[in-house]
C-alpha atoms as a PDB file:
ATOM      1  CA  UNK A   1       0.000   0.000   0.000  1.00  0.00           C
ATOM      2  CA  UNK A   2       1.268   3.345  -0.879  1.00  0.00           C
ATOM      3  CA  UNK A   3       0.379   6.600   0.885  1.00  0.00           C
ATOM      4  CA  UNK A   4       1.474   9.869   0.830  1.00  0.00           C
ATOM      5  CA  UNK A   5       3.159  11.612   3.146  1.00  0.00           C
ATOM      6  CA  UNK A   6       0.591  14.308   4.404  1.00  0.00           C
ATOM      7  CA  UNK A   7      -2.039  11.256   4.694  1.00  0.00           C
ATOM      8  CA  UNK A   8       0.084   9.866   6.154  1.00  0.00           C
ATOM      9  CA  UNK A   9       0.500  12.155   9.017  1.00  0.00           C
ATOM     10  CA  UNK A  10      -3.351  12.138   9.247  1.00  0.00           C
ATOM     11  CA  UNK A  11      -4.157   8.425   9.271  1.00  0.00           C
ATOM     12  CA  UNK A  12      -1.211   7.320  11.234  1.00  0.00           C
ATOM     13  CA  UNK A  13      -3.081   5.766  13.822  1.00  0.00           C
ATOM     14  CA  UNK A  14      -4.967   3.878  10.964  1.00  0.00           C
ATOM     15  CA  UNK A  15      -1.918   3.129   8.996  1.00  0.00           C
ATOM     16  CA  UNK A  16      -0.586   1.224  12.475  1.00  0.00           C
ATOM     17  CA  UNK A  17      -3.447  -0.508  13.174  1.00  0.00           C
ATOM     18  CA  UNK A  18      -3.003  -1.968   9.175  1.00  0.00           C
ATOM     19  CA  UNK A  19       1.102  -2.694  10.108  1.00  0.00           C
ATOM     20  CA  UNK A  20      -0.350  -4.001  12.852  1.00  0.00           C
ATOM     21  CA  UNK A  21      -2.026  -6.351  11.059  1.00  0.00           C
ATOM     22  CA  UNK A  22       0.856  -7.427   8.975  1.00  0.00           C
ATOM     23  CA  UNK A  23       0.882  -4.585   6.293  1.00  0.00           C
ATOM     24  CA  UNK A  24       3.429  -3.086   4.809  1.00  0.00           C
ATOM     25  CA  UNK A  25       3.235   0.118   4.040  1.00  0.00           C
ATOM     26  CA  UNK A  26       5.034   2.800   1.516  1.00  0.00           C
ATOM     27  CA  UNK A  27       5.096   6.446   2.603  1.00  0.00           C
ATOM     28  CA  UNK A  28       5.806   8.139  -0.525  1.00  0.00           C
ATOM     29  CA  UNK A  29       5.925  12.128  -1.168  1.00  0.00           C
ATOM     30  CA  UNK A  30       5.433  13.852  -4.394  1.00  0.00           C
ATOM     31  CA  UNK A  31       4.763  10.161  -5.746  1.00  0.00           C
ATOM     32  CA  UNK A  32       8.485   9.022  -4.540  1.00  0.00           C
ATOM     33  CA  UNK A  33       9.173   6.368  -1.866  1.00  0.00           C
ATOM     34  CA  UNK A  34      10.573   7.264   1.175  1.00  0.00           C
ATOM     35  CA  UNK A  35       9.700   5.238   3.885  1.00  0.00           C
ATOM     36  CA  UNK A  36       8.429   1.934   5.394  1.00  0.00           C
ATOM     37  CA  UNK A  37       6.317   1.271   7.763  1.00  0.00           C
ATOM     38  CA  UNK A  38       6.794  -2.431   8.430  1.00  0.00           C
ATOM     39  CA  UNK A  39       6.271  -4.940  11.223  1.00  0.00           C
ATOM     40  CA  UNK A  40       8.740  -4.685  13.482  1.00  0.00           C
ATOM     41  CA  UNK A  41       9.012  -8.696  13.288  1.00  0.00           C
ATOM     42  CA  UNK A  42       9.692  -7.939   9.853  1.00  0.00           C
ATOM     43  CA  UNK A  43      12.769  -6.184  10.472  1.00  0.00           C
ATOM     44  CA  UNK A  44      14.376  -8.244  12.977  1.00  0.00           C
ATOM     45  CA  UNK A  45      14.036 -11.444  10.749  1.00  0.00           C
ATOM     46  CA  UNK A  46      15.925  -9.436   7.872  1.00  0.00           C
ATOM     47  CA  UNK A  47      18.396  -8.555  10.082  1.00  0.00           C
ATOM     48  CA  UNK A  48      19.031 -12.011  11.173  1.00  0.00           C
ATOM     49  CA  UNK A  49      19.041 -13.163   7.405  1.00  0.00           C
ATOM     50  CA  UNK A  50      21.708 -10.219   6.733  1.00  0.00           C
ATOM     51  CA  UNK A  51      23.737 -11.429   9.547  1.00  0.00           C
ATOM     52  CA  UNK A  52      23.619 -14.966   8.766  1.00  0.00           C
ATOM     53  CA  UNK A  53      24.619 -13.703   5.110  1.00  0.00           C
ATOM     54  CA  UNK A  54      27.664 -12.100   6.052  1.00  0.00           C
ATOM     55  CA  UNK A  55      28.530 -14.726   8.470  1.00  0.00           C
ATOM     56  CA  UNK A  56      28.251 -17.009   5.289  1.00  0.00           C
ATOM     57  CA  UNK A  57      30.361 -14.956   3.475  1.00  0.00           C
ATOM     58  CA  UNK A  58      33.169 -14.579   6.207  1.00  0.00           C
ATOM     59  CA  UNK A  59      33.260 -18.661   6.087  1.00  0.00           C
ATOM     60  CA  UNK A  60      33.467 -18.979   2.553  1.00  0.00           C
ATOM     61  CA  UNK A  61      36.809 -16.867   3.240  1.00  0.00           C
ATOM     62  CA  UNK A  62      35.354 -13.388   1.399  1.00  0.00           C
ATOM     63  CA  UNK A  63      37.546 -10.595   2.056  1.00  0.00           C
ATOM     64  CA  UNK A  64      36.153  -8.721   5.408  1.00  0.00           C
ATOM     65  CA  UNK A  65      37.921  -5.659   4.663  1.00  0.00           C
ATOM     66  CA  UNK A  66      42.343  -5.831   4.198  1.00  0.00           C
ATOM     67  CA  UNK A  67      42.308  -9.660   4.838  1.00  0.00           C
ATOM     68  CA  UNK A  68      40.591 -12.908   4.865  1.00  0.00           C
ATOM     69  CA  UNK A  69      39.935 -15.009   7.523  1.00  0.00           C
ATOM     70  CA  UNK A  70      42.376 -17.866   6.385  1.00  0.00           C
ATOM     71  CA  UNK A  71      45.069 -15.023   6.143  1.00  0.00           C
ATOM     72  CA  UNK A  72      43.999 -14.107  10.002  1.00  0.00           C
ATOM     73  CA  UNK A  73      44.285 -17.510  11.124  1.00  0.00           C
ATOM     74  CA  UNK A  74      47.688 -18.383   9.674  1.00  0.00           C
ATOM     75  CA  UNK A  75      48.601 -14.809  10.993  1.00  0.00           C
ATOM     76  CA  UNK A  76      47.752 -16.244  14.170  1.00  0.00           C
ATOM     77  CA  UNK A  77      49.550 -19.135  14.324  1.00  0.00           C
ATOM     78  CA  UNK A  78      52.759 -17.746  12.921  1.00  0.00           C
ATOM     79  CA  UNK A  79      53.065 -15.250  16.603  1.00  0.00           C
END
């Protein structure tokens, strides 16, 4: 559901009870997106998928920045 942002300022209590409800919504102005209004269950399971993501990626040995784990671990060992 899209709404703009002046409705939206009007029907907030509405648009929460809809959230609420398991809605997503779009706050848009001037017919441009600029905000969510989401479950809040919904954004704590995406950020447990993005951390199990990068997690994923540190294992598979992705560079996490100047090094890689592997290079961290035989760093390790060599001191």
């Amino acid at each position: 559901m899209n709404v703009d942002a002046s409705d939206a300022q009007a029907q907030l209590f509405q648009l929460l009870d809809e959230v609420e409800r398991g809605a997503t919504i779009t706050i848009t102005r001037h017919g441009s997106p600029v905000a969510l209004l989401l479950p809040a269950t919904d954004v704590d399971r995406r950020r447990v998928e993005e951390t199990i993501e990068a997690l994923k990626e540190f294992r598979r040995g992705k560079r996490l920045g100047p090094v890689t784990l592997r290079e961290l671990i035989d760093d390790g060992r060599r001191t």
